[in-house]
Protein backbone atom coordinates (compact mmCIF):
# COMPACT_ATOMS: atom_id res chain seq x y z
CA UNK A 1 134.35 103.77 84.05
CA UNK A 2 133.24 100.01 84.45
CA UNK A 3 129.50 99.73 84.00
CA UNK A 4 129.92 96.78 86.39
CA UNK A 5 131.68 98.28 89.20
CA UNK A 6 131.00 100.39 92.69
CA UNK A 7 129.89 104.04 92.40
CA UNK A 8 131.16 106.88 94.55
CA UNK A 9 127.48 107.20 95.61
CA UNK A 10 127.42 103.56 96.45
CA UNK A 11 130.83 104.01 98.51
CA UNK A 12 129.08 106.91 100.15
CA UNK A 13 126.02 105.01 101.15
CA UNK A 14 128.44 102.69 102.51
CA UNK A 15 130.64 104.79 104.79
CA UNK A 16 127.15 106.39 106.48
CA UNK A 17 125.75 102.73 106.67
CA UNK A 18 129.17 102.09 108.91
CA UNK A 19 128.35 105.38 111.31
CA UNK A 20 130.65 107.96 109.75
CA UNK A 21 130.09 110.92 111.36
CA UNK A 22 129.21 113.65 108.82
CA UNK A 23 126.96 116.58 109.69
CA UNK A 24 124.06 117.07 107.16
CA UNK A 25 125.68 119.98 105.01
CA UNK A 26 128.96 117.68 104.77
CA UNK A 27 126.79 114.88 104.04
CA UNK A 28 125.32 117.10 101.21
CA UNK A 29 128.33 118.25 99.47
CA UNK A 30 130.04 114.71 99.40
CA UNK A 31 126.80 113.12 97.78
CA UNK A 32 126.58 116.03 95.36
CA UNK A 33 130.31 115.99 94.60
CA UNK A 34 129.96 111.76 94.40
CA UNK A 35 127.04 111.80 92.02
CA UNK A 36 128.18 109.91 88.56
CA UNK A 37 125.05 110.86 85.87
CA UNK A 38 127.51 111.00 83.21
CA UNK A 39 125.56 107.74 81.86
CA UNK A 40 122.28 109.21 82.38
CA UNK A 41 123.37 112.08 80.35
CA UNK A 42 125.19 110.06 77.37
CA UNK A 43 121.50 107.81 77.56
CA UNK A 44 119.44 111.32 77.26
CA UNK A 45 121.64 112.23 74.42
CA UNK A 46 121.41 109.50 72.12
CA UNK A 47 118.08 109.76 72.37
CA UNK A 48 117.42 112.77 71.44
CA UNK A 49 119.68 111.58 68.54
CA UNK A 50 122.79 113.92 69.52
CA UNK A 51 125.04 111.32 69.43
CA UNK A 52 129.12 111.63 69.55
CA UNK A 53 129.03 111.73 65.84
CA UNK A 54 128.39 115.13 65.97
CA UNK A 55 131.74 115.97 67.85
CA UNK A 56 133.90 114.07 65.33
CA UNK A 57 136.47 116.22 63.18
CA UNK A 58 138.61 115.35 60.49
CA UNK A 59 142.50 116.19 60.95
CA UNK A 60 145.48 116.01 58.14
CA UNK A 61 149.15 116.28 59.00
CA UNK A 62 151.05 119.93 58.16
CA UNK A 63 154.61 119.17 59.19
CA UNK A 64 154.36 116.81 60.97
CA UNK A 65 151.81 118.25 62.97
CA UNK A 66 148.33 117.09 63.36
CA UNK A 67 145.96 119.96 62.86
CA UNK A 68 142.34 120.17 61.73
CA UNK A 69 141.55 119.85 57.89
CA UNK A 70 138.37 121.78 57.11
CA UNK A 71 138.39 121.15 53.60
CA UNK A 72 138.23 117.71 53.63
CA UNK A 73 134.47 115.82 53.73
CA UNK A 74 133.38 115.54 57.00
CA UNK A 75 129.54 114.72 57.03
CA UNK A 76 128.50 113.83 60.45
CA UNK A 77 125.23 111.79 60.49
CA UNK A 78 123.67 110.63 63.56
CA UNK A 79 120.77 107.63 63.70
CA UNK A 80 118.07 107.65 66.21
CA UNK A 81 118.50 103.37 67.22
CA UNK A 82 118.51 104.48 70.51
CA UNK A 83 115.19 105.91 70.80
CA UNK A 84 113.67 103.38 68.22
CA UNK A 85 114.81 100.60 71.08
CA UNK A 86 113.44 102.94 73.82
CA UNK A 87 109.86 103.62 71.97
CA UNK A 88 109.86 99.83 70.98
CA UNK A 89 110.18 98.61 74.57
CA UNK A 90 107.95 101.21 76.65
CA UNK A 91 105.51 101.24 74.08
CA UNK A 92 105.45 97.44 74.54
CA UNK A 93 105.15 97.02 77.79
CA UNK A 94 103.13 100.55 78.87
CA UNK A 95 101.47 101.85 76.02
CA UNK A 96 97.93 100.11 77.07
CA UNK A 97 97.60 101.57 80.28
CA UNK A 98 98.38 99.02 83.37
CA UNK A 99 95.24 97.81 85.16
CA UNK A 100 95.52 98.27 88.84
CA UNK A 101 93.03 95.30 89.95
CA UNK A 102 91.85 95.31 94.20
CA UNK A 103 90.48 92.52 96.02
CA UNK A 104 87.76 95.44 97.22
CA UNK A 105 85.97 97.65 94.22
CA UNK A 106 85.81 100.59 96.32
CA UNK A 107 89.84 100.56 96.27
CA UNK A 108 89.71 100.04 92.81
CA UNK A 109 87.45 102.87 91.90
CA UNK A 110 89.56 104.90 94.04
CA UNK A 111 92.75 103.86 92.43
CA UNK A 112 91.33 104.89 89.47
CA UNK A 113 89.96 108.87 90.40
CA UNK A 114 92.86 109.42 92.00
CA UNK A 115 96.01 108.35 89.47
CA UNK A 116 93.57 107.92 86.05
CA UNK A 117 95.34 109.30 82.64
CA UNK A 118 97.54 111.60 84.44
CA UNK A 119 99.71 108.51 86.30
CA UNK A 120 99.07 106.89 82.22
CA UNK A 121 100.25 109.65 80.78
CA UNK A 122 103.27 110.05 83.55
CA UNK A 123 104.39 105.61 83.14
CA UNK A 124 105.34 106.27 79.94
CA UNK A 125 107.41 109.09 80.56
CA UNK A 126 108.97 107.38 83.51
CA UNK A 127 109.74 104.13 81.30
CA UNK A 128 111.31 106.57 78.35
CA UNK A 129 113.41 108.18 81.89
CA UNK A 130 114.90 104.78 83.30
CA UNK A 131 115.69 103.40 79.92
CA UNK A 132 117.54 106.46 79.38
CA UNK A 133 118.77 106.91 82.92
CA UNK A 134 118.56 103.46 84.81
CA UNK A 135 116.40 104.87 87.23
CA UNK A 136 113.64 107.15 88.10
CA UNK A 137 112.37 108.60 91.23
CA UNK A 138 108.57 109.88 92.05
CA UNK A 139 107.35 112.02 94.74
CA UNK A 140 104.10 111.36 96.18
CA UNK A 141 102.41 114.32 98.07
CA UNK A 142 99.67 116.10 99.19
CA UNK A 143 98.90 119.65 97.65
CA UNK A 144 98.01 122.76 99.37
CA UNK A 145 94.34 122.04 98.20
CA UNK A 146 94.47 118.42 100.27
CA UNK A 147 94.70 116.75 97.37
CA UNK A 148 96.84 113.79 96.53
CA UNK A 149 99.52 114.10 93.75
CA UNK A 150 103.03 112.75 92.26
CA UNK A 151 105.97 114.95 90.77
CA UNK A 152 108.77 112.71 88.24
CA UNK A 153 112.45 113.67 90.19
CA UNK A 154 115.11 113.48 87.47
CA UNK A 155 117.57 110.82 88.47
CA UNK A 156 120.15 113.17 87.98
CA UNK A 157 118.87 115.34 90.81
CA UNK A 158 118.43 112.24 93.33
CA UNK A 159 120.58 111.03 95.73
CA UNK A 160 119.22 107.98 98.08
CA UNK A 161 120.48 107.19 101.34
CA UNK A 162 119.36 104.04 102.27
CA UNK A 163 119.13 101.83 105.65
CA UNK A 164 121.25 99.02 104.95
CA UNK A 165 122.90 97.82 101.70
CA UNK A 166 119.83 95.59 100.81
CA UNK A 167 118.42 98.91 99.15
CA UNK A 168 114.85 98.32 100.75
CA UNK A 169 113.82 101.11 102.40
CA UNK A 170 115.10 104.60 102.33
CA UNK A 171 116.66 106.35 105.32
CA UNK A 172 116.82 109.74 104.12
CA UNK A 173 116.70 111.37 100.68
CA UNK A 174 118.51 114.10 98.67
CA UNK A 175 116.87 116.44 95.68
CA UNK A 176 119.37 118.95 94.08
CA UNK A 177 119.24 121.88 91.46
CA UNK A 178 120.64 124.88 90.26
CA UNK A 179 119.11 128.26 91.51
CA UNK A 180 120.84 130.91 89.50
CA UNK A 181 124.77 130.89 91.01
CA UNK A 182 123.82 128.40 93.46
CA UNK A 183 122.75 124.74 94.11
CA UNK A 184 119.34 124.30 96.49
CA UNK A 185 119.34 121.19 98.21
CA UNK A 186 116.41 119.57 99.95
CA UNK A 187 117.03 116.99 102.74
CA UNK A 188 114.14 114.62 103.15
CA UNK A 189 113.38 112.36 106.00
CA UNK A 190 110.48 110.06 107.23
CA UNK A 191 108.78 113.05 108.96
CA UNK A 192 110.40 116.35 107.21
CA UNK A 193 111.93 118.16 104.77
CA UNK A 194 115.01 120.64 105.00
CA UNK A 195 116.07 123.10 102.28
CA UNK A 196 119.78 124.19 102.02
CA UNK A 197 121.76 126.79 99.78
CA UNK A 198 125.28 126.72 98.66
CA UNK A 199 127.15 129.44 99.75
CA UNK A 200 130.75 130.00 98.74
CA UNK A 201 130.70 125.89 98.14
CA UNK A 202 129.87 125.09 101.37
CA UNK A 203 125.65 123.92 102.09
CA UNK A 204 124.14 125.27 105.32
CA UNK A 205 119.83 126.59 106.04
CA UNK A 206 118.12 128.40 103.19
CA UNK A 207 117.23 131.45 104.98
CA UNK A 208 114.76 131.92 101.89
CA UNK A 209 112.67 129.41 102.97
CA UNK A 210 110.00 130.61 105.58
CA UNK A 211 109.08 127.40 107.51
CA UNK A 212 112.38 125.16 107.66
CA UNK A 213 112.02 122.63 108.18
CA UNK A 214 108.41 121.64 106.99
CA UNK A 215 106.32 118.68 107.76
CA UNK A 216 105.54 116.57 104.83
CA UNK A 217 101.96 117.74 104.73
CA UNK A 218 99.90 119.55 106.97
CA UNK A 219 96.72 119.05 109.06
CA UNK A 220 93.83 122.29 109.69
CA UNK A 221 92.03 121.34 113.18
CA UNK A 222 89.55 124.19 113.92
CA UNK A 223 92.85 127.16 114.50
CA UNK A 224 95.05 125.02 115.07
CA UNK A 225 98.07 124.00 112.16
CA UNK A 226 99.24 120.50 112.55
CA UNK A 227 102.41 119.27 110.38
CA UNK A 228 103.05 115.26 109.78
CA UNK A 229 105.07 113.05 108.40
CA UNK A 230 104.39 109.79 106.44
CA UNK A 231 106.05 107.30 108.25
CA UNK A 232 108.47 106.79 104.91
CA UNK A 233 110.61 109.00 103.27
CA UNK A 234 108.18 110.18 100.23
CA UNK A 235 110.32 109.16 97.03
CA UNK A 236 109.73 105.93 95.10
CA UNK A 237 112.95 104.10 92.96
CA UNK A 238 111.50 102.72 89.33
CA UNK A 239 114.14 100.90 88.08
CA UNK A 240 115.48 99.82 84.37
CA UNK A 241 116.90 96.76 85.70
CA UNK A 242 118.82 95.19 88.57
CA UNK A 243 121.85 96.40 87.78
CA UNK A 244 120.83 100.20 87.38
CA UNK A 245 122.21 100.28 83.92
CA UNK A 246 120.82 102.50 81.21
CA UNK A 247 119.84 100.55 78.09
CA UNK A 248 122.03 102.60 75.93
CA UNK A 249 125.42 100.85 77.78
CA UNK A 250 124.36 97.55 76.07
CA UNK A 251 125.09 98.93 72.21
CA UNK A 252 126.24 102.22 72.62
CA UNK A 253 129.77 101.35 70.60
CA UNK A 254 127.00 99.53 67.69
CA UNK A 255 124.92 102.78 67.16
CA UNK A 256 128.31 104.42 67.15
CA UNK A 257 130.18 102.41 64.33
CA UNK A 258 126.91 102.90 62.30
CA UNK A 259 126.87 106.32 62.34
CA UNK A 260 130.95 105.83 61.71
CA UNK A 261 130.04 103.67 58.59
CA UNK A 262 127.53 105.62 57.30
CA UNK A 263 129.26 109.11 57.83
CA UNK A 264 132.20 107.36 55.93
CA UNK A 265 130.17 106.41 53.02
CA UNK A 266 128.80 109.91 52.21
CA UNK A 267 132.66 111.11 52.80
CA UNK A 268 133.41 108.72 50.28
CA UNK A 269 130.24 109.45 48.00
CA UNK A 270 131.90 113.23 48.42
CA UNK A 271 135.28 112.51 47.39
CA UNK A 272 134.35 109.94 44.83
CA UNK A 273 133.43 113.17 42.77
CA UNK A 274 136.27 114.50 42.35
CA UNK A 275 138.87 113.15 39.64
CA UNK A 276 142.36 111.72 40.61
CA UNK A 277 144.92 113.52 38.25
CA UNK A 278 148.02 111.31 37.29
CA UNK A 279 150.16 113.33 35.81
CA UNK A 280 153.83 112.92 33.68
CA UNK A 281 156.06 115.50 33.53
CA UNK A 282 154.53 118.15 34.78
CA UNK A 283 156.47 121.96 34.72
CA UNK A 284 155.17 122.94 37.40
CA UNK A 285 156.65 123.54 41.70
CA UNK A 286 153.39 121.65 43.34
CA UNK A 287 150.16 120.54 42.75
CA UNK A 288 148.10 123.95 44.24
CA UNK A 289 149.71 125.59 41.33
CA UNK A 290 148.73 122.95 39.20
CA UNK A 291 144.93 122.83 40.34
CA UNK A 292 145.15 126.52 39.84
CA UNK A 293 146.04 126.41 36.57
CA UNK A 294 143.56 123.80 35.64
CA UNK A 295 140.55 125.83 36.89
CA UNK A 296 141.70 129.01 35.60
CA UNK A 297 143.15 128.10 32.27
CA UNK A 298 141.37 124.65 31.54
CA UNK A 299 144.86 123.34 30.58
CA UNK A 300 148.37 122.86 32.37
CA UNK A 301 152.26 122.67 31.09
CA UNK A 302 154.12 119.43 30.51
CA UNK A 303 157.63 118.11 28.81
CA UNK A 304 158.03 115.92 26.48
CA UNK A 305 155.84 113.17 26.51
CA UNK A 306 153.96 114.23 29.38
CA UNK A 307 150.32 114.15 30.18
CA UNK A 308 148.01 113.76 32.32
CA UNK A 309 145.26 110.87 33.08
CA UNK A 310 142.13 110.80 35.36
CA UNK A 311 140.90 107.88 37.46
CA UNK A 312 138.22 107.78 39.80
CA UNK A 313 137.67 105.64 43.23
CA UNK A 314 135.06 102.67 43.98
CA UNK A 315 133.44 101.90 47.12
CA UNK A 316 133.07 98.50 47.77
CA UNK A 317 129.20 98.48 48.39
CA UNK A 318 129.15 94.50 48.44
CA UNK A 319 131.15 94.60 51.64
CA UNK A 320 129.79 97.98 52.88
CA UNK A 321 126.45 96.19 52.78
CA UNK A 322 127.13 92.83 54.47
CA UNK A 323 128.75 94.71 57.17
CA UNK A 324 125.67 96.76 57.88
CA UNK A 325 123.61 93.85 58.01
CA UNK A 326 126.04 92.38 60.41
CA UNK A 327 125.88 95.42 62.63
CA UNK A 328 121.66 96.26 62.07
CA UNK A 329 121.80 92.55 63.74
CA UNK A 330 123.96 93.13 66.44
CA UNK A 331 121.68 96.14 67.29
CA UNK A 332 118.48 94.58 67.82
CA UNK A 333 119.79 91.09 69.30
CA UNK A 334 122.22 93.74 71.53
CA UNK A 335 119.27 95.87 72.02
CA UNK A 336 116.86 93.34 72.79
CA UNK A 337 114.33 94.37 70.10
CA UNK A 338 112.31 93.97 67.35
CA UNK A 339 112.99 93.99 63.33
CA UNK A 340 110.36 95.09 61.84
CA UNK A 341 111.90 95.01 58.48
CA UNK A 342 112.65 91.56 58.34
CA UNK A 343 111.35 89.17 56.24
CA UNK A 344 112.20 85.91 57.99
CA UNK A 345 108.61 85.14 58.64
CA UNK A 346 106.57 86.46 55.36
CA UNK A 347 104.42 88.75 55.03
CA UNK A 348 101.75 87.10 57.17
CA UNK A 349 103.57 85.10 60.09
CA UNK A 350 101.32 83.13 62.44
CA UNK A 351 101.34 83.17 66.24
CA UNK A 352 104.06 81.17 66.67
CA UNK A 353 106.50 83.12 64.18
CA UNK A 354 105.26 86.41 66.11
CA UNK A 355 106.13 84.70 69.45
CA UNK A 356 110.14 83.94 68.32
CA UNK A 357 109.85 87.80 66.79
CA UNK A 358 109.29 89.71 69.91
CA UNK A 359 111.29 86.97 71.79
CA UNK A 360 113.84 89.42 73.16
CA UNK A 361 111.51 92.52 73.15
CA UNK A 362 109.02 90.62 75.48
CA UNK A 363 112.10 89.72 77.57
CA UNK A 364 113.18 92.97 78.24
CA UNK A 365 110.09 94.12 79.04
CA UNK A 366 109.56 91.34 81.42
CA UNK A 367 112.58 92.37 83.40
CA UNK A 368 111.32 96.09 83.78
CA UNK A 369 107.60 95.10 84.86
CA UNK A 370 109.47 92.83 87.48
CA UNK A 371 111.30 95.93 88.72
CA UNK A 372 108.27 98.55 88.52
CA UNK A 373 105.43 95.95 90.88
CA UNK A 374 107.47 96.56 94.28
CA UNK A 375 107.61 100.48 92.95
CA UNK A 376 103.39 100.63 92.29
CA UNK A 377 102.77 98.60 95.29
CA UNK A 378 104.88 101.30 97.39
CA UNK A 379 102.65 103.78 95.47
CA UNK A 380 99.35 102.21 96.42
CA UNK A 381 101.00 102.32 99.75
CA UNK A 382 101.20 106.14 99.86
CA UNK A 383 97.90 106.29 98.47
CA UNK A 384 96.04 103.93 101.31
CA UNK A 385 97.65 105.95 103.70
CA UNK A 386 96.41 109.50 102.11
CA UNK A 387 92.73 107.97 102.01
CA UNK A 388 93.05 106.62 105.51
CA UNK A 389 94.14 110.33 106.54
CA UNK A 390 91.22 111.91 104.52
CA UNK A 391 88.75 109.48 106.03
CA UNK A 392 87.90 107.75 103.15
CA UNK A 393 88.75 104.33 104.29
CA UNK A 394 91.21 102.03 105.19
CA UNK A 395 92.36 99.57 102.81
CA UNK A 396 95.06 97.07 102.25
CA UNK A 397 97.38 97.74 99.65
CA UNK A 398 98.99 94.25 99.18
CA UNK A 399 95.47 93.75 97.80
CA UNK A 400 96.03 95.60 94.79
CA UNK A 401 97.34 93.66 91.72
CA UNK A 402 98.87 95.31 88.31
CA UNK A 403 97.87 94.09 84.95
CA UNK A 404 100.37 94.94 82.74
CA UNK A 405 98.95 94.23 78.71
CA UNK A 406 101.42 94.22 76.59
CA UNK A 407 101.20 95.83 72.86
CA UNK A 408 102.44 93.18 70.89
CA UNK A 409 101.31 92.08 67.24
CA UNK A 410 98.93 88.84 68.00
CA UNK A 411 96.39 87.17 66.48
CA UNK A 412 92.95 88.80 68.76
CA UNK A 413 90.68 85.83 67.15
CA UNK A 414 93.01 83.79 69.09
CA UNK A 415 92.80 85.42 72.06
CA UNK A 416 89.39 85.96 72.49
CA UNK A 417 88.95 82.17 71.95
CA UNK A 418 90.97 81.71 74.84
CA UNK A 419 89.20 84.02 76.80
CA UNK A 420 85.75 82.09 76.00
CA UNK A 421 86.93 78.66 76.41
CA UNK A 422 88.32 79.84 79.94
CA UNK A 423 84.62 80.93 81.27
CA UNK A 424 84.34 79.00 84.28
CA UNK A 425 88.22 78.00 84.67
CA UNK A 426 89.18 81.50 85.86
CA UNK A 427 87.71 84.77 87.55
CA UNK A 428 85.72 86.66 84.98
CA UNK A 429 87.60 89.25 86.17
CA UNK A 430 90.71 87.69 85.20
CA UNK A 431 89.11 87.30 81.14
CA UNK A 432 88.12 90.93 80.77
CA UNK A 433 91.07 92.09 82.32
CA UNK A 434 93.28 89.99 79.59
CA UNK A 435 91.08 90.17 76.42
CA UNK A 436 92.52 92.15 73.56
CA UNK A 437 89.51 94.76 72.98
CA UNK A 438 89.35 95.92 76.43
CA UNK A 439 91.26 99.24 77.74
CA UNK A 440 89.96 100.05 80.90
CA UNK A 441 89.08 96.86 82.82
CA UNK A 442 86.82 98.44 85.31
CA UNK A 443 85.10 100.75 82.86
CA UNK A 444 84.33 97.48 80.94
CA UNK A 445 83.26 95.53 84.18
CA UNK A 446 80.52 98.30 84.91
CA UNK A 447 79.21 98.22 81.35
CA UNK A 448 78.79 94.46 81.95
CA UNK A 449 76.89 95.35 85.02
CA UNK A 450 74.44 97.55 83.44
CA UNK A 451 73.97 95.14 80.30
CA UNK A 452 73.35 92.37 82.82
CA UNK A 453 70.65 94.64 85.21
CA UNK A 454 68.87 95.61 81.49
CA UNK A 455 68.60 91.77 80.02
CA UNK A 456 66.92 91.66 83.82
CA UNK A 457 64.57 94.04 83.70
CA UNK A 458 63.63 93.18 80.19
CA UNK A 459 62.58 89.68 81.43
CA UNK A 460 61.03 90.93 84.19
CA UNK A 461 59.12 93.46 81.75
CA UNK A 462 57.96 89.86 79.74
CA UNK A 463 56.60 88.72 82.75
């Protein structure tokens, strides 16, 4: 299938954005039936390194037929470029955790008791999912303790169904899975949720399900059990890029003729062991009764002036080498990553040499923090509207901004220089925020706080 071109999902969305008139169930089963993930799946593959190597076999011709030889060398060896690229870029780009930075503190502090390590912990694995995948979905809720909370939705289980073709905000969404011998599909709107079973291939009510359909959450007022909606239908789109691709469709066929290459070499390594008999007049009626013979008896028949000379093969490593340089190129300019092997730039390149190095890296990783702000603003969105319900306060949550500090090899004298020479240009909170030895920026903030209320009480203690 073209990377490039329409999905059946996509035609789908299409045909209910036009007002074809499909009952829910029959909406269900066409989505399911429409869902392409066969990308998704070759990107989860390769990087768990269980690439299409693995599947090749070697054939030889027995009258004219082509059947499978499973004598001959066949060693299949896989390389894990895939995930090396993956690691590289959401490592890069999310492996210092991403500072979520309000206009009010109180939001900010909030932010941060509510999301903390476990939405740190849960970025990366999201960036490792849309690499893989294209896209990831999250689920924000609120628990049966009142608590607020997100679940990661496999791609592969997520179907969205959007208003219009601008892809902005969702009308309705649909989560599937296997249940034993049959599918369970949930059905999720702006105010509920409905569950649904496959029976006989057809979708209609799980009758397992006790309340169905279900509020989104659910409000205790003195006996009384109130269900509510949020206003938006709960699931938020993190996306790889704007096209939705995985990063594996870039240099999928480049990882594969590497593992070809290299798979070929240690079949040649494994044949290159064995002699090449020449042989001259040879009594014999084929050449299994003359390998026979040689193995049993150490020594074979001939005529006359008959004999028999050895010769052995040569790889050409020269060319074998220049053409795995050509392709270990091709990956990581294809790939949009970083060489650390090279030796272009020494073994101590400045700033300016690490700059061009992580050139392509940083431009990658640009593109997919570009993609994720609208999806953690529309998180911050969900959680404004959980603290308004709680009573905690109402907040805006345009006012939130997202630091993202990115891991790259730099020179940190330079960078705190920066930071000092820009005291009085920009916020303060801009320069802790940005400077290389700090990891939580409102953690650091507060220390400065206290360190600032000491030095005044020590002066005051002077006095």
């Amino acid at each position: 299938m073209d990377p490039f071109t329409i999905t059946q999902t996509e035609q789908l969305n299409e045909r209910i954005l036009r007002g074809a008139r499909l009952s829910i169930p029959q909406l269900i089963k066409q989505a399911i039936e429409a869902h392409d993930i066969r990308h998704m799946e070759d990107g989860e593959r390769y990087y768990d390194v269980e690439n299409d190597i693995l599947k090749r076999k070697q054939f030889m011709y027995v009258n004219d037929q082509k059947v499978e030889d499973p004598d001959k060398p066949n060693n299949r060896i896989p390389h894990a470029w895939h995930k090396l690229l993956v690691d590289q870029k959401v490592n890069y780009l999310l492996g210092n955790p991403v500072n979520f930075i309000a206009d009010d503190e109180v939001l900010t502090l909030k932010i941060n008791e509510y999301l903390g390590e476990r939405w740190d912990d849960a970025a990366i694995d999201i960036g490792t999912a849309v690499s893989n995948k294209g896209q990831e979905w999250l689920h924000p809720y609120i628990d049966e303790n009142g608590d607020f909370d997100f679940l990661i939705i496999p791609a592969e289980q997520s179907i969205p169904i959007w208003e219009d073709e601008r892809e902005k905000r969702l009308k309705a969404f649909i989560r599937y899975y296997e249940d034993g011998d049959t599918t369970v599909a949930e059905y999720h709107t702006e105010t509920e949720v409905t569950f649904y079973r496959s029976f006989n291939g057809e979708f209609a009510l799980d009758d397992l399900v006790e309340v169905n359909p279900i509020g989104h959450f659910r409000v205790y007022k003195q006996e009384e059990t109130l269900e509510y909606g949020w206003g938006k239908v709960p699931f938020i789109r993190f996306l790889n890029n704007s096209r939705k691709k995985t990063d594996l469709q870039f240099y999928k066929q480049i990882i594969d003729a590497w593992d070809r290459r290299v798979s070929d070499n240690q079949n040649n390594f494994d044949e290159i062991q064995e002699l090449i008999y020449i042989l001259k007049n040879y009594e014999g009626e084929n050449l299994g009764e003359f390998m026979r013979n040689l193995k049993q008896y150490k020594a074979i028949n001939v005529a006359g002036d008959g004999g028999v000379e050895t010769m052995t093969a040569e790889t050409p490593m020269s060319s074998i080498q220049i053409h795995m340089d050509n392709l270990r190129e091709s990956l990581f300019t294809q790939g949009q990553g970083v060489d650390v092997s090279t030796d272009k730039f020494g073994q101590s390149p400045s700033g300016v040499a690490l700059e061009f190095l992580y050139r392509l890296l940083d431009l990658k990783a640009s593109a997919l923090e570009r993609k994720w702000r609208p999806a953690l603003q529309e998180l911050i969105w969900f959680l404004c509207e959980y603290l308004d319900i709680k009573g905690e306060g109402r907040f805006d949550y345009r006012s939130v901004d997202f630091v993202f500090k990115k891991r790259r090899i730099r020179n940190d004298l330079e960078t705190a220089n920066i930071a000092q020479v820009s005291l009085g240009t920009i916020s303060r909170k801009t320069i802790v925020s940005n400077h290389p030895w700090v990891a939580d920026e409102s953690q650091e903030q507060l220390r400065i706080d206290e360190e600032a209320g000491t030095m005044v009480s020590l002066g005051e203690d002077d006095e």
